[in-house]
N, C-alpha and C. Protein backbone atom coordinates (compact mmCIF):
# COMPACT_ATOMS: atom_id res chain seq x y z
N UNK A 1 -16.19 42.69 -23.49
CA UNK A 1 -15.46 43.03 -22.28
C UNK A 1 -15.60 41.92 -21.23
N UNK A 2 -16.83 41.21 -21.01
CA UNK A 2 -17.38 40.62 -20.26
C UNK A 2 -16.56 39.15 -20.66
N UNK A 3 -16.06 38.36 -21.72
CA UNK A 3 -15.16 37.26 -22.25
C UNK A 3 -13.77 37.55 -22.33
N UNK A 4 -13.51 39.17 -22.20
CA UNK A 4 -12.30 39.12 -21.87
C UNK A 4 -11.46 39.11 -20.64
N UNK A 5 -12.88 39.52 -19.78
CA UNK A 5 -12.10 39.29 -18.26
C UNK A 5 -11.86 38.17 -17.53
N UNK A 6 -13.04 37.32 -17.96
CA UNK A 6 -13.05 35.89 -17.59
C UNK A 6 -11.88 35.25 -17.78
N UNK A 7 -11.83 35.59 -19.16
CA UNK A 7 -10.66 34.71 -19.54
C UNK A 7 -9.05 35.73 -19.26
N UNK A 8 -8.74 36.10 -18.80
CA UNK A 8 -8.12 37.00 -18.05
C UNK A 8 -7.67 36.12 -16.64
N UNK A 9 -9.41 36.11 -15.95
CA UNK A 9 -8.97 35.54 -14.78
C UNK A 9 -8.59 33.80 -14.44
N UNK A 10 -9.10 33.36 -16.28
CA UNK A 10 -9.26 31.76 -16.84
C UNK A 10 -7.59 31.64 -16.37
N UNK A 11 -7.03 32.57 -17.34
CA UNK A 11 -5.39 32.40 -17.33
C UNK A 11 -4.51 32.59 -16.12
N UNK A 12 -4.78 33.51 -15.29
CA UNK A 12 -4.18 33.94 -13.85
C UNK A 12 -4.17 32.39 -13.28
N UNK A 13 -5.28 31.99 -12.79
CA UNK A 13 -5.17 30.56 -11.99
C UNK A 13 -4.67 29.47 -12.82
N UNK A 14 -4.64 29.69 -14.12
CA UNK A 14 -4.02 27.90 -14.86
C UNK A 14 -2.53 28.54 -15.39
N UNK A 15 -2.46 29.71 -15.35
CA UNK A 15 -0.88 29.88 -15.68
C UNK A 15 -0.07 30.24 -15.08
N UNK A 16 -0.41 31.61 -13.59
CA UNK A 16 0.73 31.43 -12.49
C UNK A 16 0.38 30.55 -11.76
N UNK A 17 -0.05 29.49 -10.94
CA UNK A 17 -0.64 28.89 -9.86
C UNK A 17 -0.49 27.40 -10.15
N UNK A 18 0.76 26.85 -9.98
CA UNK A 18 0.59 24.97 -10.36
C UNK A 18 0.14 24.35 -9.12
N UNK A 19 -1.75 24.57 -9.73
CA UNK A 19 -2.81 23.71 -8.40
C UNK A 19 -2.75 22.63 -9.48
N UNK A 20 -2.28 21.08 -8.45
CA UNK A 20 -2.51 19.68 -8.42
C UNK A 20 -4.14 19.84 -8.53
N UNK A 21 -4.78 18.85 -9.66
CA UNK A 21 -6.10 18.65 -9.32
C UNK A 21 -6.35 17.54 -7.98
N UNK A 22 -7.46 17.65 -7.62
CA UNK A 22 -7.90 17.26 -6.44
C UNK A 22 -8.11 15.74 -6.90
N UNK A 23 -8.15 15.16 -8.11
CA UNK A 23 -8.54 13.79 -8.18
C UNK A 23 -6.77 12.99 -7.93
N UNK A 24 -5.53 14.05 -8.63
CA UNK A 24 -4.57 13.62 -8.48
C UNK A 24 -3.91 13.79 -7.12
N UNK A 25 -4.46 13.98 -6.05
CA UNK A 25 -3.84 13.88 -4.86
C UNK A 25 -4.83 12.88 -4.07
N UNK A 26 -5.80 12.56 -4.97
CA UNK A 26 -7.38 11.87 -3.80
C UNK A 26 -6.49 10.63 -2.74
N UNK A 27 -5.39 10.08 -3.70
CA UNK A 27 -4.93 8.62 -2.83
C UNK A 27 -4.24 9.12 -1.67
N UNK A 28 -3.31 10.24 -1.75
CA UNK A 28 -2.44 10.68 -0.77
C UNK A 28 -3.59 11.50 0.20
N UNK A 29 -4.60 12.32 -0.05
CA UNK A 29 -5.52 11.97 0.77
C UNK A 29 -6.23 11.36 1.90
N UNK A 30 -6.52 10.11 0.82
CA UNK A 30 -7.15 9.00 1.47
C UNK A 30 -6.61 8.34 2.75
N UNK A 31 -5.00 8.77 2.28
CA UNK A 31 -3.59 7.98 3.40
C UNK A 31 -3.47 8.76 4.45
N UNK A 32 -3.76 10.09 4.24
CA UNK A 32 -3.31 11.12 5.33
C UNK A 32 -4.75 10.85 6.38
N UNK A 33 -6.14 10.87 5.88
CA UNK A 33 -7.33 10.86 6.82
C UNK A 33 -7.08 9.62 7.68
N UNK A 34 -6.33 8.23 6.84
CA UNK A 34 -6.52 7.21 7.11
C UNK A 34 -5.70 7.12 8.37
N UNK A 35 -4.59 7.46 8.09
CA UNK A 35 -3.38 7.43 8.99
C UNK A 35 -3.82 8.18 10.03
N UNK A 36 -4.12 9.52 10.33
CA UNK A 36 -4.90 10.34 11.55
C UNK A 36 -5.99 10.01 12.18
N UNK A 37 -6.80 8.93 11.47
CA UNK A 37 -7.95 8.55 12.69
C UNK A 37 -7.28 7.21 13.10
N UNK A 38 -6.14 6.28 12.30
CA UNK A 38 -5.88 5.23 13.17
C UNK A 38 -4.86 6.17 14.61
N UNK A 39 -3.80 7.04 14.34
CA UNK A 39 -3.04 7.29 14.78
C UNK A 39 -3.55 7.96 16.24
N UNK A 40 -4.99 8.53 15.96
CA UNK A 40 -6.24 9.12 17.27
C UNK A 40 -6.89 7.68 17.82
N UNK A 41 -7.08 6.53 17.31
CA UNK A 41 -7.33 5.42 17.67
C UNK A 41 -5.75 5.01 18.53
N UNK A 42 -4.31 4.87 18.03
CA UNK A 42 -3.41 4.57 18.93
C UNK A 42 -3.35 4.81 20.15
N UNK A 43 -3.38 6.38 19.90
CA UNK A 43 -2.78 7.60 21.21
C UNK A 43 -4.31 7.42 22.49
N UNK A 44 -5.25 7.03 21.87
CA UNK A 44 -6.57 6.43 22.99
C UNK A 44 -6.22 4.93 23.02
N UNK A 45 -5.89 4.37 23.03
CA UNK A 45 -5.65 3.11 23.20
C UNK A 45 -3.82 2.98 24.22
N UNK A 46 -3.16 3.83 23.98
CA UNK A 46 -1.87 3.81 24.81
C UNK A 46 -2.44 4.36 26.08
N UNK A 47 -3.10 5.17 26.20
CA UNK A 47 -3.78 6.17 27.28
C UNK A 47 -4.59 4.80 28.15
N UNK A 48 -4.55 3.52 27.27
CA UNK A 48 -5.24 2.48 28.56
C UNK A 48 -4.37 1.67 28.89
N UNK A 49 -3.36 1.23 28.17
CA UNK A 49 -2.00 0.56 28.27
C UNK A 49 -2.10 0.74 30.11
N UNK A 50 -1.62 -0.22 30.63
CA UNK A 50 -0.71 -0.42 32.36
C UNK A 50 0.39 0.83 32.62
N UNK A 51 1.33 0.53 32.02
CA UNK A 51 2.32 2.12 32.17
C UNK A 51 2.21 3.07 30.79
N UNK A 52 1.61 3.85 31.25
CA UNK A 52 1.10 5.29 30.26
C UNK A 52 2.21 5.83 30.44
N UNK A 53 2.88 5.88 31.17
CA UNK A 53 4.45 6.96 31.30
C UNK A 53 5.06 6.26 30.55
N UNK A 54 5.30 4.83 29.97
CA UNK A 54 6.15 4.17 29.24
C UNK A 54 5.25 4.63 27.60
N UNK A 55 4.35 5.02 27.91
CA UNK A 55 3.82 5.61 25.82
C UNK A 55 3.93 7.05 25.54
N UNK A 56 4.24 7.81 26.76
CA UNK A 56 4.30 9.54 26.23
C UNK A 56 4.62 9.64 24.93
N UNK A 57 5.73 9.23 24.47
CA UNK A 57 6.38 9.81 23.22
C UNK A 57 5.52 9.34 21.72
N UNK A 58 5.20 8.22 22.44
CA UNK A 58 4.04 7.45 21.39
C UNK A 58 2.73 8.38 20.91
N UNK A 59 2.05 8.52 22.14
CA UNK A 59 1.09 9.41 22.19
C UNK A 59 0.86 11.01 21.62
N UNK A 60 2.54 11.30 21.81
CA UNK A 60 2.51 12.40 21.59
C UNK A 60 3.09 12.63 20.03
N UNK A 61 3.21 11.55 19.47
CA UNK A 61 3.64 11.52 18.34
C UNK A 61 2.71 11.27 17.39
N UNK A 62 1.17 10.29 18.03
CA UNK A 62 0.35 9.91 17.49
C UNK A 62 -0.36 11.43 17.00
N UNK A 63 -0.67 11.88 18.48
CA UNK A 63 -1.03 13.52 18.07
C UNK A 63 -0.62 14.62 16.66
N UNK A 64 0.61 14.51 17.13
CA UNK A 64 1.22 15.21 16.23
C UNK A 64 0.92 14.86 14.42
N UNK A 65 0.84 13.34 14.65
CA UNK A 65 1.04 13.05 13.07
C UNK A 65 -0.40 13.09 12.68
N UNK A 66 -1.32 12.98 13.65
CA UNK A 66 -2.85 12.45 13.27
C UNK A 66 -3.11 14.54 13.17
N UNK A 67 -2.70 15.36 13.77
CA UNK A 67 -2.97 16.58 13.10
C UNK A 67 -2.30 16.99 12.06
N UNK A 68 -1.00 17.15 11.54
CA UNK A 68 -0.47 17.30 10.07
C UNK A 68 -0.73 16.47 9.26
N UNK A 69 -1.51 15.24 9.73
CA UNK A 69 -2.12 14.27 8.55
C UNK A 69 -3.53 14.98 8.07
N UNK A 70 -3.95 15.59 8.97
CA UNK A 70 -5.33 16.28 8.84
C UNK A 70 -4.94 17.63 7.75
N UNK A 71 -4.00 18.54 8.36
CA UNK A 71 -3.94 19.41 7.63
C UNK A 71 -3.03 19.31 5.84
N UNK A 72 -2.40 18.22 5.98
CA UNK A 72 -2.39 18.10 4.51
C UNK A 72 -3.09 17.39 3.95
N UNK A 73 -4.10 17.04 4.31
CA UNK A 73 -5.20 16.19 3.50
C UNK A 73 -6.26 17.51 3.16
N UNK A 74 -6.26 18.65 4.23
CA UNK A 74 -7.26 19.97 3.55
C UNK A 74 -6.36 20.99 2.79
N UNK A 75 -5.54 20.83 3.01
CA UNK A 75 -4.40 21.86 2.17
C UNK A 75 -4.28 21.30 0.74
N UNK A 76 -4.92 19.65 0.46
CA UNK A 76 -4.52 19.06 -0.96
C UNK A 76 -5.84 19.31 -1.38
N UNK A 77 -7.45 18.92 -0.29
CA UNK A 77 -8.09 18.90 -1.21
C UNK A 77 -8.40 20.39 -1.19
N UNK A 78 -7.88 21.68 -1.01
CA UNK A 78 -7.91 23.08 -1.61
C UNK A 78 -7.07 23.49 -2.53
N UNK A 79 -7.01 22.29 -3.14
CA UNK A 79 -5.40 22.46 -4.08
C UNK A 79 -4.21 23.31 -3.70
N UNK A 80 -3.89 23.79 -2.63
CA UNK A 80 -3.33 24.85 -1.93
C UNK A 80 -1.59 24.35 -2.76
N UNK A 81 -0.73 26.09 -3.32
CA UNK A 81 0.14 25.96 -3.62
C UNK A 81 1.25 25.57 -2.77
N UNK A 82 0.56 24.93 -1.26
CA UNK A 82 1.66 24.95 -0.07
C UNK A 82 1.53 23.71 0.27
N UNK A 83 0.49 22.52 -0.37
CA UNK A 83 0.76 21.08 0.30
C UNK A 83 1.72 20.14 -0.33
N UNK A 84 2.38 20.59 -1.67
CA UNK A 84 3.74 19.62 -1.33
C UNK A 84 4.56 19.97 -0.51
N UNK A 85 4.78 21.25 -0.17
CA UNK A 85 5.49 21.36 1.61
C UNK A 85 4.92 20.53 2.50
N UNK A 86 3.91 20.72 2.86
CA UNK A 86 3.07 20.11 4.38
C UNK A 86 3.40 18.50 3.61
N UNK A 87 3.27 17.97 2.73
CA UNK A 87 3.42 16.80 2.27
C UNK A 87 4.97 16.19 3.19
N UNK A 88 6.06 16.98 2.69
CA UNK A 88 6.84 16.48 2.86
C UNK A 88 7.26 15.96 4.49
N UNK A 89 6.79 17.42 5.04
CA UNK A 89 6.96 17.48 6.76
C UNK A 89 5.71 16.28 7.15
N UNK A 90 4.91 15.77 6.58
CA UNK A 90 4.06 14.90 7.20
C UNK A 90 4.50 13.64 6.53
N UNK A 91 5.15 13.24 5.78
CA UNK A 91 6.43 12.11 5.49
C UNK A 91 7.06 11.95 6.92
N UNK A 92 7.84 12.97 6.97
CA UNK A 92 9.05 13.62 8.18
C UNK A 92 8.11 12.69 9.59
N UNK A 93 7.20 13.08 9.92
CA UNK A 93 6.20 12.87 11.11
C UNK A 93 5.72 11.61 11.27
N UNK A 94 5.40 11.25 9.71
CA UNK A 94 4.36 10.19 9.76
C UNK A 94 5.96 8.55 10.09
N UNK A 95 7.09 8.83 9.14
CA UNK A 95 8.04 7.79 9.31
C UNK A 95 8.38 8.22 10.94
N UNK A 96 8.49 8.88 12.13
CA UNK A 96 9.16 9.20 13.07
C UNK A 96 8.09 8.27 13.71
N UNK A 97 7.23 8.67 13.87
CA UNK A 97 5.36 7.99 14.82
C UNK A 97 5.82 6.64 14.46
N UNK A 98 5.93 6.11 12.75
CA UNK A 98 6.32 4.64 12.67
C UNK A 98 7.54 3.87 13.65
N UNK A 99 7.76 4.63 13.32
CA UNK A 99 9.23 4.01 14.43
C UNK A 99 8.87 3.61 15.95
N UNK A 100 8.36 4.90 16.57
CA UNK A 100 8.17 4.67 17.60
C UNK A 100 6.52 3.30 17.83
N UNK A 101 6.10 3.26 17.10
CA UNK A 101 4.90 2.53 17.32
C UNK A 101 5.56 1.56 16.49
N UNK A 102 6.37 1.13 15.75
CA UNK A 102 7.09 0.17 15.80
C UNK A 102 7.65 -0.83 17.23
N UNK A 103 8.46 -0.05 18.05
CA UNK A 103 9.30 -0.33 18.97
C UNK A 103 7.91 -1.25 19.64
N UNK A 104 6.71 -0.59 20.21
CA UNK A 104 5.40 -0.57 20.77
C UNK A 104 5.09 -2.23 20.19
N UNK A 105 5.23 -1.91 19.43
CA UNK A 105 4.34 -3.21 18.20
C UNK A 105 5.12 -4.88 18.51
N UNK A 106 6.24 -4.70 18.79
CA UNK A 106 7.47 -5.78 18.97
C UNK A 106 6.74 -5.96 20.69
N UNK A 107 6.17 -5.03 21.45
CA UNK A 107 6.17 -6.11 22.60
C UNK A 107 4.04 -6.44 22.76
N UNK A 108 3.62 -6.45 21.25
CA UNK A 108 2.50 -7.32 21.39
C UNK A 108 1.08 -6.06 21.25
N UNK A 109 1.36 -4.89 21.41
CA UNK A 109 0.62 -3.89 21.09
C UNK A 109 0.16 -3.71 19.69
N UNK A 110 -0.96 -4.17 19.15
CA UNK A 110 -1.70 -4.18 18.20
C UNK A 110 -1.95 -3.05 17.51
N UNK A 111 -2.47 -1.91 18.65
CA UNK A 111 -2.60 -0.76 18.05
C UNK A 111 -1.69 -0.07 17.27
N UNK A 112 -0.24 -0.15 17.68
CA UNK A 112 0.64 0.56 17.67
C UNK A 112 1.11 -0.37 16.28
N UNK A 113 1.31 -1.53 16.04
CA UNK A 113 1.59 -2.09 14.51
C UNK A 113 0.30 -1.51 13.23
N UNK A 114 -0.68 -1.71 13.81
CA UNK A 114 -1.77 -1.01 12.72
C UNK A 114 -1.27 0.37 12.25
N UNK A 115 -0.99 1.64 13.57
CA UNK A 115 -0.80 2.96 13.75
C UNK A 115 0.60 2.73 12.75
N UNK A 116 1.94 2.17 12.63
CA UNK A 116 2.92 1.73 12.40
C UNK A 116 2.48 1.99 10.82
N UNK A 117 2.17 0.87 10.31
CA UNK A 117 1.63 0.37 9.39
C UNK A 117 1.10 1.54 8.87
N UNK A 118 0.29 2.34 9.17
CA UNK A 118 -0.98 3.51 8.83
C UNK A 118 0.00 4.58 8.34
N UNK A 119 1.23 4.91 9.34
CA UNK A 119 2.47 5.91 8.99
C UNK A 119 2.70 5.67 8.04
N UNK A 120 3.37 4.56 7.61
CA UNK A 120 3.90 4.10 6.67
C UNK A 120 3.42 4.13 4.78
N UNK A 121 2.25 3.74 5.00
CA UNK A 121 1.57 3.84 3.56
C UNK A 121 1.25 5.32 3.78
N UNK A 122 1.09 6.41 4.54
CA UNK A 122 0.85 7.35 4.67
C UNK A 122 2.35 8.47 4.00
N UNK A 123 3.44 7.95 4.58
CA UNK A 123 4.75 8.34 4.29
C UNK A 123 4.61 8.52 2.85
N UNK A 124 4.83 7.14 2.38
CA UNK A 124 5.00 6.98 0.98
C UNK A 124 3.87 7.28 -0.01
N UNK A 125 3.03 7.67 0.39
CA UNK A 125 1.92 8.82 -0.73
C UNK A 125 2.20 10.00 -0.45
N UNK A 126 2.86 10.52 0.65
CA UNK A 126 3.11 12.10 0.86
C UNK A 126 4.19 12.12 0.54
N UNK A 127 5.31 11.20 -0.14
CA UNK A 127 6.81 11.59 -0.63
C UNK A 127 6.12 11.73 -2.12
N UNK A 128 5.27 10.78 -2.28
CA UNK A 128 4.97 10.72 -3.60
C UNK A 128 4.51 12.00 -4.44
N UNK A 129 3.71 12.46 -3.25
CA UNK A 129 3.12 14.09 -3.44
C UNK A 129 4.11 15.18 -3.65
N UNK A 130 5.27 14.77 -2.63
CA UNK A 130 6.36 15.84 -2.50
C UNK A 130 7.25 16.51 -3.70
């Protein structure tokens, strides 16, 4: 009785439930933590910039992406059946933040090409995920 329930509950999780193992998402991972502490490094670094009213959107974009970078990096490593969603919307976030810390980056802002840059390889492991 005791080998048949196990394996009962063996089958429930490997046959309804397509959980990604955690080693096959580790890179997209790695991109999402990576991308959210540069992107918390940007949004403190625009906050010293001369005109801070000229980075709102920056800042607030840095935010945004450096928290859905967070939460699909714990939603993958819980194998959760819901982070190729969050994957995709943090693609969505992470290319929008690029842009704008793009624009940033063209007049000599360092942070904002790194942060740029960080979206970017971040994007393309979370499409990859998607």
């Amino acid at each position: 009785m005791h080998k048949y329930f196990i394996s009962k509950i063996h089958l429930l999780f490997t046959d309804k439930i397509n959980i990604m193992n955690f080693h096959e998402y580790r890179k997209c991972i790695d991109a999402c933590l990576d991308c959210a502490a540069t992107c918390n490094y940007c949004a403190s670094s625009c906050l010293q910039e001369q005109d801070v009213k000229m980075m709102t959107r920056c800042i607030q974009l840095d935010m945004e992406c450096a928290s859905v970078c967070y939460s699909a990096a714990q939603l993958m490593s819980l194998g959760s059946s819901r982070a190729e969603e969050l994957c995709r919307l943090c693609a969505d976030i992470c290319n929008e933040c690029a842009e704008e810390c793009e624009k940033h980056a063209k007049m000599g802002m360092e942070h904002c090409r790194e942060c740029a840059a960080a979206c970017r390889r971040c994007a393309e492991e979370c499409m990859q995920m998607a």
